[in-house]
Protein backbone atom coordinates (compact mmCIF):
# COMPACT_ATOMS: atom_id res chain seq x y z
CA UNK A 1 0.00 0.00 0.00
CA UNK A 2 0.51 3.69 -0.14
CA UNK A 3 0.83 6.45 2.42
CA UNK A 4 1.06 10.31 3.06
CA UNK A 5 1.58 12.49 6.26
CA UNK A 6 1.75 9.13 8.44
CA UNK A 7 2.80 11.17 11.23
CA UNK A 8 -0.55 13.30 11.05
CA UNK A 9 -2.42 13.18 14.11
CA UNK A 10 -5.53 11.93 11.80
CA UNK A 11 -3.52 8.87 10.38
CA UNK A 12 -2.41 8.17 13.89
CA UNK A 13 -5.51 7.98 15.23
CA UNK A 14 -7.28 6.06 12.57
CA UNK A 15 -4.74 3.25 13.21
CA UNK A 16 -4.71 3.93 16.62
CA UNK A 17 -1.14 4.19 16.72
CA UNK A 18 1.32 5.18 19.77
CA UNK A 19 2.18 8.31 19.04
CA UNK A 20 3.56 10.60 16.28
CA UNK A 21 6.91 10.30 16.96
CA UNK A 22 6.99 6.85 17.65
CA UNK A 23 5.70 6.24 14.13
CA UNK A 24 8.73 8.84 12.49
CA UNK A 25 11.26 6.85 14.67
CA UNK A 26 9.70 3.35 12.91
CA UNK A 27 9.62 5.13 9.99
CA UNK A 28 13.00 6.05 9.55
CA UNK A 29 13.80 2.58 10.73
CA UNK A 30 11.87 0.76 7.77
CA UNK A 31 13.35 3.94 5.33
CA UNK A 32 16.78 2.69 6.69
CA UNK A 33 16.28 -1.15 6.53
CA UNK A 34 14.52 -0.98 2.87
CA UNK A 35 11.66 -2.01 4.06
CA UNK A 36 9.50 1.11 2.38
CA UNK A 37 11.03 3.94 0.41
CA UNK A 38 10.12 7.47 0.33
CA UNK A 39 9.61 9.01 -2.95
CA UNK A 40 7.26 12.95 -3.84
CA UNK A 41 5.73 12.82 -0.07
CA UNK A 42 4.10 8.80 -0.66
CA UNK A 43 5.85 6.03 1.42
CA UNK A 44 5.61 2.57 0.28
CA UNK A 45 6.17 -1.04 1.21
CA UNK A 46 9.32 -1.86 -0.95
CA UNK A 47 9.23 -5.98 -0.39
CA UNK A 48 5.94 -6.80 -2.50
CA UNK A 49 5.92 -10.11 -0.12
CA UNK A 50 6.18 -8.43 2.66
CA UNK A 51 3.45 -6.02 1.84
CA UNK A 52 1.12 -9.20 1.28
CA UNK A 53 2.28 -10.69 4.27
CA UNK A 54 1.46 -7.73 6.12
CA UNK A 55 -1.54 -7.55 4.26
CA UNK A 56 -2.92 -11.49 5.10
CA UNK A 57 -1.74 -10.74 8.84
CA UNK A 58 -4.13 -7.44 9.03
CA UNK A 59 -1.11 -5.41 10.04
């Protein structure tokens, strides 16, 4: 899937998420590991696998 502003209080709280900055620090974690890339403001899974896996596990 695709993503914008995923540190928005709105997107944080529709996925009932932690916190804002506890979704930059995972984010720059994944950005770092290759796990999603970063490209004109949309972050995406890289690993189309791992996007269905997170897809079948409802993550």
């Amino acid at each position: 899937g695709k993503a914008k502003a995923i540190s928005s209080g709105d997107f944080v709280r529709k996925y009932k998420l932690q916190s804002a900055s506890s979704v930059s620090s995972a984010v720059k974690g994944l950005l770092e590991k290759d796990f999603i890339t970063y490209d004109k403001g949309i972050y995406q899974v890289y690993d189309q696998f791992f996007q269905l896996w997170l897809q079948r596990n409802k993550l």
